[in-house]
C-alpha atoms as a PDB file:
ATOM      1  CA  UNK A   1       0.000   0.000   0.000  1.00  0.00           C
ATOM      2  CA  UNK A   2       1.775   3.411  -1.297  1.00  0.00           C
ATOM      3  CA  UNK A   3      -1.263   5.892  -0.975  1.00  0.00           C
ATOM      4  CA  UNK A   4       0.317   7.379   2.124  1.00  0.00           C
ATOM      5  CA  UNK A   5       0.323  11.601   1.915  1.00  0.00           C
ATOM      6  CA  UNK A   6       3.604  11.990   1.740  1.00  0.00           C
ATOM      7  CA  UNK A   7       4.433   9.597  -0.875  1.00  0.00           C
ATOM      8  CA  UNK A   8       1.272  10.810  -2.806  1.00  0.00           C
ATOM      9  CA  UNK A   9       3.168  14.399  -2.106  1.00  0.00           C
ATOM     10  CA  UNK A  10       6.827  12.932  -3.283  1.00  0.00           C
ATOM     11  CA  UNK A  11       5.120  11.099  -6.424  1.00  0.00           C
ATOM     12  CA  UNK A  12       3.027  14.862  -7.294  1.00  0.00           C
ATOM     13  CA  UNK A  13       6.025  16.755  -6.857  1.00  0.00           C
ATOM     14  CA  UNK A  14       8.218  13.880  -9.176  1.00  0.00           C
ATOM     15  CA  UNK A  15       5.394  13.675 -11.770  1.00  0.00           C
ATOM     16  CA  UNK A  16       5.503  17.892 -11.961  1.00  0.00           C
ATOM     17  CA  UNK A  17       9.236  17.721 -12.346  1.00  0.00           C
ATOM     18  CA  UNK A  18       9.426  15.480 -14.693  1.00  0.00           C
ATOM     19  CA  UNK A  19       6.612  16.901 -17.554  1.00  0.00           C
ATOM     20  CA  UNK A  20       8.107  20.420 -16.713  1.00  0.00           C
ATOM     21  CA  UNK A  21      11.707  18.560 -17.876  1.00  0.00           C
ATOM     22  CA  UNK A  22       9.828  16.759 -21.238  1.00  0.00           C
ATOM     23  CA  UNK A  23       8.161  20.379 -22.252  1.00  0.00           C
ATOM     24  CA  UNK A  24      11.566  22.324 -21.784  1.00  0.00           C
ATOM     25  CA  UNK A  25      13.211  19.220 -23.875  1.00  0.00           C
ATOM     26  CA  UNK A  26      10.444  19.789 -26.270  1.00  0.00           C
ATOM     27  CA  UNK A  27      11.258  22.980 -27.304  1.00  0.00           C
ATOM     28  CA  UNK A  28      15.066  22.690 -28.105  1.00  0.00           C
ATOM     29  CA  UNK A  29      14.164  19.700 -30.963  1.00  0.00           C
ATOM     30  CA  UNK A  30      15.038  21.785 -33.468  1.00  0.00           C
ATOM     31  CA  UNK A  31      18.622  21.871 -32.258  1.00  0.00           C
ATOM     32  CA  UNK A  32      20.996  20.614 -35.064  1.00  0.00           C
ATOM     33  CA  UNK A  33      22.877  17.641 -34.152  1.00  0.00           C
ATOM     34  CA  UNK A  34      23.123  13.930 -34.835  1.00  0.00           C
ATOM     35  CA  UNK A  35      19.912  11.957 -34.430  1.00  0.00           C
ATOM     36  CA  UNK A  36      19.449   8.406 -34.318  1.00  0.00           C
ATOM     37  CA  UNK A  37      19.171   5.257 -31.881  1.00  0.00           C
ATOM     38  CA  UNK A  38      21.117   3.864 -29.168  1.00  0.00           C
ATOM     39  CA  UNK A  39      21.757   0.981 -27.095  1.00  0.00           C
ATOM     40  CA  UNK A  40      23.463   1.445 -23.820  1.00  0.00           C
ATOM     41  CA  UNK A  41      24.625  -0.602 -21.100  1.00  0.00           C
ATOM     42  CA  UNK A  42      26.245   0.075 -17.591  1.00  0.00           C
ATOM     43  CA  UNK A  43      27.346  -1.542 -14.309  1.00  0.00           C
ATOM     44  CA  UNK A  44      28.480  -0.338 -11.239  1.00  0.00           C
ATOM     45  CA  UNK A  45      27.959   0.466  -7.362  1.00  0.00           C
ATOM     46  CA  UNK A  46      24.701   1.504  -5.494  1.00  0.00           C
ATOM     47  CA  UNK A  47      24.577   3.010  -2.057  1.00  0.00           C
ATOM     48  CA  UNK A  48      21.332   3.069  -0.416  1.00  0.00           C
ATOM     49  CA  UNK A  49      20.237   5.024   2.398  1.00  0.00           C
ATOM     50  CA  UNK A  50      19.843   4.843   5.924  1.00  0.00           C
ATOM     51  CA  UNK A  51      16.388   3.005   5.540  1.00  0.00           C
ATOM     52  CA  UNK A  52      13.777   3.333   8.219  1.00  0.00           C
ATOM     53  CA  UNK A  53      11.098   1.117   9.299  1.00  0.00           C
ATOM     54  CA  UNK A  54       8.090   1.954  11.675  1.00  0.00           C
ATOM     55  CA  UNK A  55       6.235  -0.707  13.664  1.00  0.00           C
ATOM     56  CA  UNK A  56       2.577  -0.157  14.743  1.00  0.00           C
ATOM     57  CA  UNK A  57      -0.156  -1.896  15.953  1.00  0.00           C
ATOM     58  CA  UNK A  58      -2.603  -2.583  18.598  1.00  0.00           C
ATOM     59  CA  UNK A  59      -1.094  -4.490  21.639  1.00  0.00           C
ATOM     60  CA  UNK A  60      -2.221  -7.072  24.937  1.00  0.00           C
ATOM     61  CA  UNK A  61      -0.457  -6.722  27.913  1.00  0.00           C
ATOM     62  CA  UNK A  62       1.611  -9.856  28.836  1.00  0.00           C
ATOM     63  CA  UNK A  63      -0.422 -10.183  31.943  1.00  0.00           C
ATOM     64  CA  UNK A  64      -3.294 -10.840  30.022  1.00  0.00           C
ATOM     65  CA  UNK A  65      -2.635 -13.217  28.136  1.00  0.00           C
ATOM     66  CA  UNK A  66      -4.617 -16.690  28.410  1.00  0.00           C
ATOM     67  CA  UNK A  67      -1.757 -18.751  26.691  1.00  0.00           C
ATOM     68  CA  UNK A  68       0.678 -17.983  29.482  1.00  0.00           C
ATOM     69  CA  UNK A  69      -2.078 -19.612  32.418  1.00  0.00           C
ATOM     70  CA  UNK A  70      -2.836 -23.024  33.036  1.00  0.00           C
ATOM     71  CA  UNK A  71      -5.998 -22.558  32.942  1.00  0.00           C
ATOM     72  CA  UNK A  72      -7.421 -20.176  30.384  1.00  0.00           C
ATOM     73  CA  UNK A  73     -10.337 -18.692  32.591  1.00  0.00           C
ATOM     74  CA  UNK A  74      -7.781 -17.508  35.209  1.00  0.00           C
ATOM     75  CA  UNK A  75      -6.207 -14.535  33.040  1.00  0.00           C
ATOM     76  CA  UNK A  76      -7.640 -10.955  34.178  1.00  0.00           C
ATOM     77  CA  UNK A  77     -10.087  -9.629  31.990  1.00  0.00           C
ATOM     78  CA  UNK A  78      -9.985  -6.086  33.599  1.00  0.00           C
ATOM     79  CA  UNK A  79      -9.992  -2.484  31.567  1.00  0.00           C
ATOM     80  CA  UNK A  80      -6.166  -2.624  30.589  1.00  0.00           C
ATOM     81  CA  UNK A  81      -6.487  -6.068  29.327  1.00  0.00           C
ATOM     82  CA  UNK A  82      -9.882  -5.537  27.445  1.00  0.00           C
ATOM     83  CA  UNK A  83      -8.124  -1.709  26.468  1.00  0.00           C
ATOM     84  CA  UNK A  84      -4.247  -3.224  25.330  1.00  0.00           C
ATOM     85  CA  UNK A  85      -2.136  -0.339  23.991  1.00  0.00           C
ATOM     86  CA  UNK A  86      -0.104   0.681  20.813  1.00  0.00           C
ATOM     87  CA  UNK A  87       3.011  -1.061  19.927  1.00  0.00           C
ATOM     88  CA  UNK A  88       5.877   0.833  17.908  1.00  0.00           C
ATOM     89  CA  UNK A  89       8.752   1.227  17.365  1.00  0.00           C
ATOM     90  CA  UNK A  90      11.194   3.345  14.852  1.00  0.00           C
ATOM     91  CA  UNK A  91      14.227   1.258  13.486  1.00  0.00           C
ATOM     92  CA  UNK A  92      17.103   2.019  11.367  1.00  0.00           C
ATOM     93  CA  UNK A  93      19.191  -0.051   8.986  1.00  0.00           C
ATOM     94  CA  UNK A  94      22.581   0.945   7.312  1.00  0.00           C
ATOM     95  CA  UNK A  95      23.205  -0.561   4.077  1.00  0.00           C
ATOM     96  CA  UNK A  96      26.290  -1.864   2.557  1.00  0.00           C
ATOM     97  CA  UNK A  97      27.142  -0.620  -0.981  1.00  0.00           C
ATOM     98  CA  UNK A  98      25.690  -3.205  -4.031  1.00  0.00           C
ATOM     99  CA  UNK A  99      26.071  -3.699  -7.379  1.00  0.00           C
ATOM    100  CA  UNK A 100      23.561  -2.379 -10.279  1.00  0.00           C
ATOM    101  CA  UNK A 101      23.307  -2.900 -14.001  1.00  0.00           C
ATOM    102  CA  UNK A 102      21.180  -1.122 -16.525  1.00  0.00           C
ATOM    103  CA  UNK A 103      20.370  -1.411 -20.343  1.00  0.00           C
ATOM    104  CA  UNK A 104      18.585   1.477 -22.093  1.00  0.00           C
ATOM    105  CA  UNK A 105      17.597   2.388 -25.844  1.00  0.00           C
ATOM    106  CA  UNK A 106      17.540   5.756 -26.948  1.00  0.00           C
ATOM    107  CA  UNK A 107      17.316   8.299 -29.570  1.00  0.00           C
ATOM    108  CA  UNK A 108      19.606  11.382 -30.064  1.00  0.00           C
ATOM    109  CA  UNK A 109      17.717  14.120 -31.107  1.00  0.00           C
ATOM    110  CA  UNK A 110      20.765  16.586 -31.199  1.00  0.00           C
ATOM    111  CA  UNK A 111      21.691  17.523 -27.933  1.00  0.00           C
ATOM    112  CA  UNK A 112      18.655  15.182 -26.299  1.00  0.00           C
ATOM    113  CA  UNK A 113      18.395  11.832 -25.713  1.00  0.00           C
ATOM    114  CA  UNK A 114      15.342  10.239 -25.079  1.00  0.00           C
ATOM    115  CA  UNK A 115      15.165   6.648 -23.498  1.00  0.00           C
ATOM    116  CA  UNK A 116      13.693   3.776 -21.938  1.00  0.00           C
ATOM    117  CA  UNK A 117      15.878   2.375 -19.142  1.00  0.00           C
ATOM    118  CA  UNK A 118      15.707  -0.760 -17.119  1.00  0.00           C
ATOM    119  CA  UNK A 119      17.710  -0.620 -13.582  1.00  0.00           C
ATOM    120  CA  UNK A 120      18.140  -3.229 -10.919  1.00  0.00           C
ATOM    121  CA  UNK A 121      20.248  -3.142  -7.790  1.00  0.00           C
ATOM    122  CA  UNK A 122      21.051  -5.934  -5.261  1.00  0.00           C
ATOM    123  CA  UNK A 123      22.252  -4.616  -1.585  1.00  0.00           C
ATOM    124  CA  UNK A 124      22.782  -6.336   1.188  1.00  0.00           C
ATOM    125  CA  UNK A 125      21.606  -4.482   4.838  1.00  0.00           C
ATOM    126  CA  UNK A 126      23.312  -5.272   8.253  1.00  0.00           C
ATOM    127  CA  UNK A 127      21.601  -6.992  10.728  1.00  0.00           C
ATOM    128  CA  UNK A 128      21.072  -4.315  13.369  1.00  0.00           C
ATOM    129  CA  UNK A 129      20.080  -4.163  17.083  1.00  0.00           C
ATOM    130  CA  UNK A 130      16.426  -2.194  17.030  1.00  0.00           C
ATOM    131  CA  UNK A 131      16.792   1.521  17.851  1.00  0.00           C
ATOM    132  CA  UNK A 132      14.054   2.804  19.932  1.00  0.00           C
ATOM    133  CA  UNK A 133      12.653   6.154  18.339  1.00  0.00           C
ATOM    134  CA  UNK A 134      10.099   8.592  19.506  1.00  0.00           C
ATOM    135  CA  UNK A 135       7.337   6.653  17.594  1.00  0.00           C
ATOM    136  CA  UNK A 136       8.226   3.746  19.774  1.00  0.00           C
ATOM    137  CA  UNK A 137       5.067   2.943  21.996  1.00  0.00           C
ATOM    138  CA  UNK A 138       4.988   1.882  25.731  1.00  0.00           C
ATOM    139  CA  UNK A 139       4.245  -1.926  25.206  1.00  0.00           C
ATOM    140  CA  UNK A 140       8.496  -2.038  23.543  1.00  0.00           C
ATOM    141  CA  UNK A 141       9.972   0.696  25.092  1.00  0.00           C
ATOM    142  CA  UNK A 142       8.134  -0.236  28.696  1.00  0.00           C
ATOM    143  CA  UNK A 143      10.267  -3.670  28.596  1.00  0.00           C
ATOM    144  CA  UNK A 144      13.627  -2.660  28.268  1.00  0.00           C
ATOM    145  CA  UNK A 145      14.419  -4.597  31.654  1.00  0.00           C
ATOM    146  CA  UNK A 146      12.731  -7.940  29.919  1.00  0.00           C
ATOM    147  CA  UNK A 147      14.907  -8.072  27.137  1.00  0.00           C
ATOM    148  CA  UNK A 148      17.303 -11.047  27.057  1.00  0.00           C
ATOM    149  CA  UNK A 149      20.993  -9.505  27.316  1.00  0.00           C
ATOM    150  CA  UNK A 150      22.270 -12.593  24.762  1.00  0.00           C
ATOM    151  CA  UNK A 151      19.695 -11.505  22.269  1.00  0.00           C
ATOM    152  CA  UNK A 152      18.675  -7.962  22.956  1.00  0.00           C
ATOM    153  CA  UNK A 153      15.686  -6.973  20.074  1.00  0.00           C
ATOM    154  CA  UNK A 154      16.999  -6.971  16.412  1.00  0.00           C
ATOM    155  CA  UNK A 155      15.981  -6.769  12.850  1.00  0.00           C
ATOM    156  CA  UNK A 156      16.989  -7.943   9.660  1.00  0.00           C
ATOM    157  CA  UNK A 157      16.586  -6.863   5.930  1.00  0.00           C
ATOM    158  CA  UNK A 158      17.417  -9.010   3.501  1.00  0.00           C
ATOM    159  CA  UNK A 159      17.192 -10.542   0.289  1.00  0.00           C
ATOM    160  CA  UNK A 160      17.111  -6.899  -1.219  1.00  0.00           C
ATOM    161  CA  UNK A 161      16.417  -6.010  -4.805  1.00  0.00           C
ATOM    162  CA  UNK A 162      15.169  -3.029  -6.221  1.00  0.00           C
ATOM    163  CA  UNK A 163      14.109  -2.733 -10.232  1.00  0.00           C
ATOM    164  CA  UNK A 164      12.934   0.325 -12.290  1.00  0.00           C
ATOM    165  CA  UNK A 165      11.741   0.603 -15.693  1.00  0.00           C
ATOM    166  CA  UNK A 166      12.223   4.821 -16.179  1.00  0.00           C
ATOM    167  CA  UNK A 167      11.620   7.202 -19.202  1.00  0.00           C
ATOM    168  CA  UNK A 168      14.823   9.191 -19.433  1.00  0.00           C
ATOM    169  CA  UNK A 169      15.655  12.859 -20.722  1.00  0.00           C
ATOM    170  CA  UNK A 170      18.922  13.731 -20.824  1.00  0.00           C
ATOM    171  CA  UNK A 171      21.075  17.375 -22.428  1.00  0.00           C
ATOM    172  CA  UNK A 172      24.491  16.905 -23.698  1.00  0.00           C
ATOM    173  CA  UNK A 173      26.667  19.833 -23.273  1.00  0.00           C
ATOM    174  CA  UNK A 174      28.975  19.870 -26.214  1.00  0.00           C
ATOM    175  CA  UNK A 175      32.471  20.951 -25.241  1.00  0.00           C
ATOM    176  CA  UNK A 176      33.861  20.926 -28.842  1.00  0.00           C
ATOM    177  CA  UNK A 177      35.547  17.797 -27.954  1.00  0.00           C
ATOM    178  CA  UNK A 178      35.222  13.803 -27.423  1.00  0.00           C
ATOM    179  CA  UNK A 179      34.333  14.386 -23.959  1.00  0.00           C
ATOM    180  CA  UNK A 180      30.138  15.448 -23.847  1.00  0.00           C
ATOM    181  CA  UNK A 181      29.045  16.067 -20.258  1.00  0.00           C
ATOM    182  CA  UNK A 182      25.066  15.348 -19.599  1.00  0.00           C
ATOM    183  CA  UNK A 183      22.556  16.126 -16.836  1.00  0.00           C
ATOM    184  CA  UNK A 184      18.933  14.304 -17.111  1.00  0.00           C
ATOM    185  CA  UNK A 185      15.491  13.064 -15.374  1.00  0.00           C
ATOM    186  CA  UNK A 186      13.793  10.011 -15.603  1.00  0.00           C
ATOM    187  CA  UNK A 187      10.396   8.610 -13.704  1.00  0.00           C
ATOM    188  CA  UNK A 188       8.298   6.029 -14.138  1.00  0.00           C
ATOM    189  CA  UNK A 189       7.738   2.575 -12.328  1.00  0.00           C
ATOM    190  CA  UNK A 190       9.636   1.380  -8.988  1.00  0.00           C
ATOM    191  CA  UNK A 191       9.885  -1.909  -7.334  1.00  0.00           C
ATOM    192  CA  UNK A 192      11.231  -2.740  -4.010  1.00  0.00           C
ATOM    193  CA  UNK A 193      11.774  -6.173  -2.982  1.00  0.00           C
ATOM    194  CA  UNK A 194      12.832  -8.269   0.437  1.00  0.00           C
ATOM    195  CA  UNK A 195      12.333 -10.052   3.265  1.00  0.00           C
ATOM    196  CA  UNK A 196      12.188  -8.200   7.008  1.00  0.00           C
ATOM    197  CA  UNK A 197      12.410  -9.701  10.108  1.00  0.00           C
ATOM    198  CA  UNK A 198      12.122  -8.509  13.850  1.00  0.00           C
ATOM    199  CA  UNK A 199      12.616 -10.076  16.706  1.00  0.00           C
ATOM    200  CA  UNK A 200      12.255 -10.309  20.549  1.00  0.00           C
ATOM    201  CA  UNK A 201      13.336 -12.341  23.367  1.00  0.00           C
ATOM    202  CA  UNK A 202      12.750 -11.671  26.955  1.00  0.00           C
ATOM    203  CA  UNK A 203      14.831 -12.874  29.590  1.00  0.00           C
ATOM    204  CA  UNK A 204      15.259 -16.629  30.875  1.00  0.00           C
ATOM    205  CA  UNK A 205      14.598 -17.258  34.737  1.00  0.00           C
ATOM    206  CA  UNK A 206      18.309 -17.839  34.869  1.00  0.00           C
ATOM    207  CA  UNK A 207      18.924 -14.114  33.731  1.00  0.00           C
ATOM    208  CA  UNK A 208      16.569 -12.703  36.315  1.00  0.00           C
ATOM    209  CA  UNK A 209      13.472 -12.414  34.215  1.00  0.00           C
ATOM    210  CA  UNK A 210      11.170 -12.871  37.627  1.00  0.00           C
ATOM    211  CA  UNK A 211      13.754  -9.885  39.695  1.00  0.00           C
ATOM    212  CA  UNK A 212      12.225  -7.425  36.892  1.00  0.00           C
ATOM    213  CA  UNK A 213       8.571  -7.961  38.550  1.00  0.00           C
ATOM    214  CA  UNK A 214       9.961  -8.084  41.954  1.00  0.00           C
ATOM    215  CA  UNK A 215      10.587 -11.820  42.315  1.00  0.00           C
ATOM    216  CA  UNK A 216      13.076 -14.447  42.324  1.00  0.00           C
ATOM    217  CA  UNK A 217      14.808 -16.881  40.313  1.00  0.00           C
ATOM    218  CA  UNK A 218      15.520 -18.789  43.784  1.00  0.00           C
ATOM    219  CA  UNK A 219      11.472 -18.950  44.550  1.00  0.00           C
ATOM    220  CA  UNK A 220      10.489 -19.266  40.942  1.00  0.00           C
ATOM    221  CA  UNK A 221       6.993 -20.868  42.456  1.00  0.00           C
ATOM    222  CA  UNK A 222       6.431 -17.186  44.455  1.00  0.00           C
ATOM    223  CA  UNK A 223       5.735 -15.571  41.116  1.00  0.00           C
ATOM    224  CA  UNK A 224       3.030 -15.517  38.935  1.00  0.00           C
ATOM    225  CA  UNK A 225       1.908 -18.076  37.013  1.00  0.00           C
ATOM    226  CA  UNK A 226       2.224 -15.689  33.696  1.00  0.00           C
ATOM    227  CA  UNK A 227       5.520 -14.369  34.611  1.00  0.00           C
ATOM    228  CA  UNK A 228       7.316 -17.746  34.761  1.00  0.00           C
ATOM    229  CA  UNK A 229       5.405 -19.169  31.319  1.00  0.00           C
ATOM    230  CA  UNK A 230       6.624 -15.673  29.919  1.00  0.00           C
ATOM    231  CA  UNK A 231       9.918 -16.393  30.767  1.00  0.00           C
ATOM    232  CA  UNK A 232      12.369 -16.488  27.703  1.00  0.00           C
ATOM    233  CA  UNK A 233       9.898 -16.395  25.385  1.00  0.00           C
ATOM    234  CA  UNK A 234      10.180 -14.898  21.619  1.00  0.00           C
ATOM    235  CA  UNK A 235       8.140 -12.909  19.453  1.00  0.00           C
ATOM    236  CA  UNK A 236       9.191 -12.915  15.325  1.00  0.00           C
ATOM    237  CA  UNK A 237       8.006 -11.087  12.659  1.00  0.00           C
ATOM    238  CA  UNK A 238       8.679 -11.657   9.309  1.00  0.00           C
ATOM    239  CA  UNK A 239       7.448 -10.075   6.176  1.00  0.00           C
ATOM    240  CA  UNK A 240       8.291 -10.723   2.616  1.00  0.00           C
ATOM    241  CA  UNK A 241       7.802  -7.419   1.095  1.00  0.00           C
ATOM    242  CA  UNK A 242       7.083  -6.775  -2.577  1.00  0.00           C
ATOM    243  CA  UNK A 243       5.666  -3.068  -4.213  1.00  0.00           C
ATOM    244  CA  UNK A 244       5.571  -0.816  -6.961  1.00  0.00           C
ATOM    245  CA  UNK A 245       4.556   2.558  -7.211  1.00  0.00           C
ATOM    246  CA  UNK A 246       5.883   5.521  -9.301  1.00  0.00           C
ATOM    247  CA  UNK A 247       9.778   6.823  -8.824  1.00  0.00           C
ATOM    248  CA  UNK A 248      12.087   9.484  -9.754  1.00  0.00           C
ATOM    249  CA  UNK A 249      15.785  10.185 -10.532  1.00  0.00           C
ATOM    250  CA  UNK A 250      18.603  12.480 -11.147  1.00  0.00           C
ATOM    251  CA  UNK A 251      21.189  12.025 -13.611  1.00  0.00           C
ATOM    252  CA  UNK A 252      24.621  13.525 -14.173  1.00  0.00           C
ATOM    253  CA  UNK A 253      27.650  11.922 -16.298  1.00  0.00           C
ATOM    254  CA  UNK A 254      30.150  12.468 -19.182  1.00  0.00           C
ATOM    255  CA  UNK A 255      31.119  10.520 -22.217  1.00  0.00           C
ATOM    256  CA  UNK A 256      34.082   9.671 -23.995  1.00  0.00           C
ATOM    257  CA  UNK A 257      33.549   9.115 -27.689  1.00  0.00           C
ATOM    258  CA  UNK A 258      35.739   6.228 -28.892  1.00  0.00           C
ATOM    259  CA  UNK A 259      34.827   6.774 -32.491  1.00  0.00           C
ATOM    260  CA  UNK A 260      31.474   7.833 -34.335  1.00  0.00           C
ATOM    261  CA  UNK A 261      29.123   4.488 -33.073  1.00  0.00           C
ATOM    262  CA  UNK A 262      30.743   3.881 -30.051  1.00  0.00           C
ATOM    263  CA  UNK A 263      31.412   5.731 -26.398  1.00  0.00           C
ATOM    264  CA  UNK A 264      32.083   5.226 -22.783  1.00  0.00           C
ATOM    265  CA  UNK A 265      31.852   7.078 -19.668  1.00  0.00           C
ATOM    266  CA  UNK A 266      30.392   7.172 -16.233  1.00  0.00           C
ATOM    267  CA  UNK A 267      26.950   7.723 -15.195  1.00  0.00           C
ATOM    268  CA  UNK A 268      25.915   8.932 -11.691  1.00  0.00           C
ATOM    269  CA  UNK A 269      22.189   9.104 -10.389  1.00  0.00           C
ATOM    270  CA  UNK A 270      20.191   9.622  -7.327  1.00  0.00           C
ATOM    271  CA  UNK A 271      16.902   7.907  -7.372  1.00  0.00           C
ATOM    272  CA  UNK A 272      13.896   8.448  -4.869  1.00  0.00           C
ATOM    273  CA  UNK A 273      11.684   5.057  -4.441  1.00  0.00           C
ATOM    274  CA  UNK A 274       8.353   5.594  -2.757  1.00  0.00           C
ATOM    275  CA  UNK A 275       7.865   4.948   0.757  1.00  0.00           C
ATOM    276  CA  UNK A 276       6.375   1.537   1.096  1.00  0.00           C
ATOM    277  CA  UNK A 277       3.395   0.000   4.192  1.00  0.00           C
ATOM    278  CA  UNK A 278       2.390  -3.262   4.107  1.00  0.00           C
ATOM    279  CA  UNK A 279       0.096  -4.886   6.812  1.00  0.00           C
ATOM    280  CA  UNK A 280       2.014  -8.448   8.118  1.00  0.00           C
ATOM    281  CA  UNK A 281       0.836 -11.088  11.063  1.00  0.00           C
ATOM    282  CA  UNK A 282       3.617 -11.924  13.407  1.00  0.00           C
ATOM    283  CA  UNK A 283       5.175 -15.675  13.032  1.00  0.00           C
ATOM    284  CA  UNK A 284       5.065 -15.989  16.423  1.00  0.00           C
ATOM    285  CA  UNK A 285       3.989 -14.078  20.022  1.00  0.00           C
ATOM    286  CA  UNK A 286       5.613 -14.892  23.364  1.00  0.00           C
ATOM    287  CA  UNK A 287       6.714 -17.879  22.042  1.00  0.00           C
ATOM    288  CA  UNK A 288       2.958 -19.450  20.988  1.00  0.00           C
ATOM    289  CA  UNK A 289       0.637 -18.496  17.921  1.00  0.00           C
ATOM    290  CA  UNK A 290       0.506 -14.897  16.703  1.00  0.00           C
ATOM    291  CA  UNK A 291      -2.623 -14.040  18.511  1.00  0.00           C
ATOM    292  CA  UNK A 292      -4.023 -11.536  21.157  1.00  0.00           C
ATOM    293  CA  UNK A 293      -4.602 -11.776  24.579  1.00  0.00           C
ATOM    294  CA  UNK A 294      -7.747 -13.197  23.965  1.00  0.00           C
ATOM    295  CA  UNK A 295      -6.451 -16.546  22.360  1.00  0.00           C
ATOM    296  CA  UNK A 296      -8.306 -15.754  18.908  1.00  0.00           C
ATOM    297  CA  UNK A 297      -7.498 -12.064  17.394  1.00  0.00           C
ATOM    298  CA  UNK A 298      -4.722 -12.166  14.754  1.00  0.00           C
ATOM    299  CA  UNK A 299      -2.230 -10.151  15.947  1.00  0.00           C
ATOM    300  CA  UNK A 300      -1.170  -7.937  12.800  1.00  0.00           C
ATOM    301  CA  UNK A 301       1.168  -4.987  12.836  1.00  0.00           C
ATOM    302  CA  UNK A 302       1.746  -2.049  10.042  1.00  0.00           C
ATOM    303  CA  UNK A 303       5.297  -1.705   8.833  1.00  0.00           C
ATOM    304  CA  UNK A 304       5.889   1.834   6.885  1.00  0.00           C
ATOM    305  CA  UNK A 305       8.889   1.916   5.022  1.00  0.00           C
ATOM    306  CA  UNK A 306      11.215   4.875   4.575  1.00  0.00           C
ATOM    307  CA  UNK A 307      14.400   5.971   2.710  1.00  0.00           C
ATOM    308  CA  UNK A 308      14.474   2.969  -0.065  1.00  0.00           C
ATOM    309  CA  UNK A 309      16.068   5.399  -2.641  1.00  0.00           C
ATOM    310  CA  UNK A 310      20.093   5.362  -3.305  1.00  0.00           C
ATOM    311  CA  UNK A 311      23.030   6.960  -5.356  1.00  0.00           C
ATOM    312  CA  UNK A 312      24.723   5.108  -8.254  1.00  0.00           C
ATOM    313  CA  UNK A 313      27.850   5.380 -10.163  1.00  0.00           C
ATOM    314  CA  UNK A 314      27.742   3.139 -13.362  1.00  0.00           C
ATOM    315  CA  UNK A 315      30.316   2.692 -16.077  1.00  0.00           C
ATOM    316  CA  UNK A 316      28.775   2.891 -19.056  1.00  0.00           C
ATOM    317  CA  UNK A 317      28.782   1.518 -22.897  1.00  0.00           C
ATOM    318  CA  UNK A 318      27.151   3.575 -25.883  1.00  0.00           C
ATOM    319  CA  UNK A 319      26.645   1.850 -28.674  1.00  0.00           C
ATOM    320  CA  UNK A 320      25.030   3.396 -31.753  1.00  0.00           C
ATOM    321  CA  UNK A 321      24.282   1.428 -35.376  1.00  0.00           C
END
């Protein structure tokens, strides 16, 4: 799901940019200059930025719920467990720089080129301990003593791939010699896919889950019934996400003309992906099925998805009949 404001704002403001950039190209056609197709073709290194994911959702109180009691009927059923609260949390991941390959075909139209452009980029992003933001909500950031010092919460993206199929317009800038610098804008369709994955583990008794409530790992039978099945349990999320929506990108390079059909050179670009949401049920919750307090509510969570664009620098082949 992509039809959140500010990508709607992001994909406005790209769409603007872009027709303003086709009408000004428009009007220099008359330009003398070489005209004619082109094939080119380009590989080199992505760097993506510091992505952002946000978790949110409605939450049950660990007190509440059934699965941790012997007997089902015995879990409270008072306001905060029939109430819950909001679960959050803001995360960052910091990718490592990939590899991307493109192929376009063009036409020269003097100093224009006009293309079609496929891109696709693989990354890979670290595995990361979860940074607590201000969006975090009370149900994470309320536990901090129940986390599991071996496995404090973490996330993973992986598996990442991004593809574009873009409409470029590019202006040479003839220096009078076999180097032409360029500057250009594409848009046109974006897809971002991989797999996420949270996770959290509270402490065992051994590592003093019971001494957060107030009890003890030496009287284990003093406490709770709910605190001891809660014990070194883990909740998992994970997500396989897939969308498309509408992108944009910047372009800036130079080529070297090797003789009348052929050239090389180096192409940079900064590309803006839309931000992505997708609606997931956890794999598992305090160690049992995803569900609520209740036994029988799903328990689903919104991820939203931010900073998926990158910077490229390709060397690239020009190739004209």
């Amino acid at each position: 799901m992509l039809d959140t404001e500010s990508t709607r704002g992001r994909t406005f403001a790209a769409a603007a940019f872009f027709v303003a950039a086709l009408l000004a190209g428009a009007s220099t056609l008359s330009a003398q200059g070489s005209r004619g197709f082109y094939v080119s073709m380009g590989v080199g290194l992505v760097q993506g930025a510091g992505t952002e994911s946000t978790l949110s959702g409605p939450h049950s109180p660990t007190r509440c719920d059934r699965l941790l009691y012997p007997n089902l009927a015995d879990a409270p059923r008072d306001a905060g467990c029939l109430a819950g609260s909001e679960l959050g949390g803001l995360y960052s991941y910091d990718p490592e720089p990939g590899l991307g390959g493109s192929l376009a075909v063009g036409y020269t139209l003097g100093p224009l080129n006009i293309e079609v452009e496929a891109f696709q980029r693989h990354q890979v992003i670290h595995n990361t301990l979860l940074t607590l933001g201000t969006q975090s909500g009370a149900a994470i950031t309320g536990k901090e003593t129940e986390w599991s010092p071996d496995r404090p919460p973490w996330g993973d993206i992986s598996e990442f791939r991004g593809r574009q199929l873009f409409a470029n317009l590019t202006y040479s800038l003839p220096t009078g010699s076999r180097l032409t610098p360029y500057v250009g804008v594409g848009g046109g369709l974006s897809q971002v896919a991989y797999r996420h994955y949270l996770g959290f583990a509270r402490k065992s008794i051994a590592e003093g889950y019971l001494e957060v409530f107030g009890g003890s790992r030496a009287e284990p039978g003093a406490s709770p019934d709910w605190q001891r099945a809660a014990a070194g349990t883990v909740s998992e999320l994970t997500a396989d996400v897939s969308e498309i929506g509408f992108g944009f990108q910047l372009l800036a390079g130079v080529d070297y003309a090797l003789s009348d059909q052929v050239s090389i050179g180096l192409k940079g670009r900064w590309m803006q992906t839309p931000d992505v949401s997708v609606d997931t049920q956890w794999t598992t919750i305090r160690s049992h099925a995803p569900v609520h307090a209740d036994a029988v509510t799903p328990f689903v969570s919104t991820l939203d998805f931010a900073r998926l664009g990158y910077w490229a620098l390709s060397a690239n082949m020009k190739v004209r009949p």
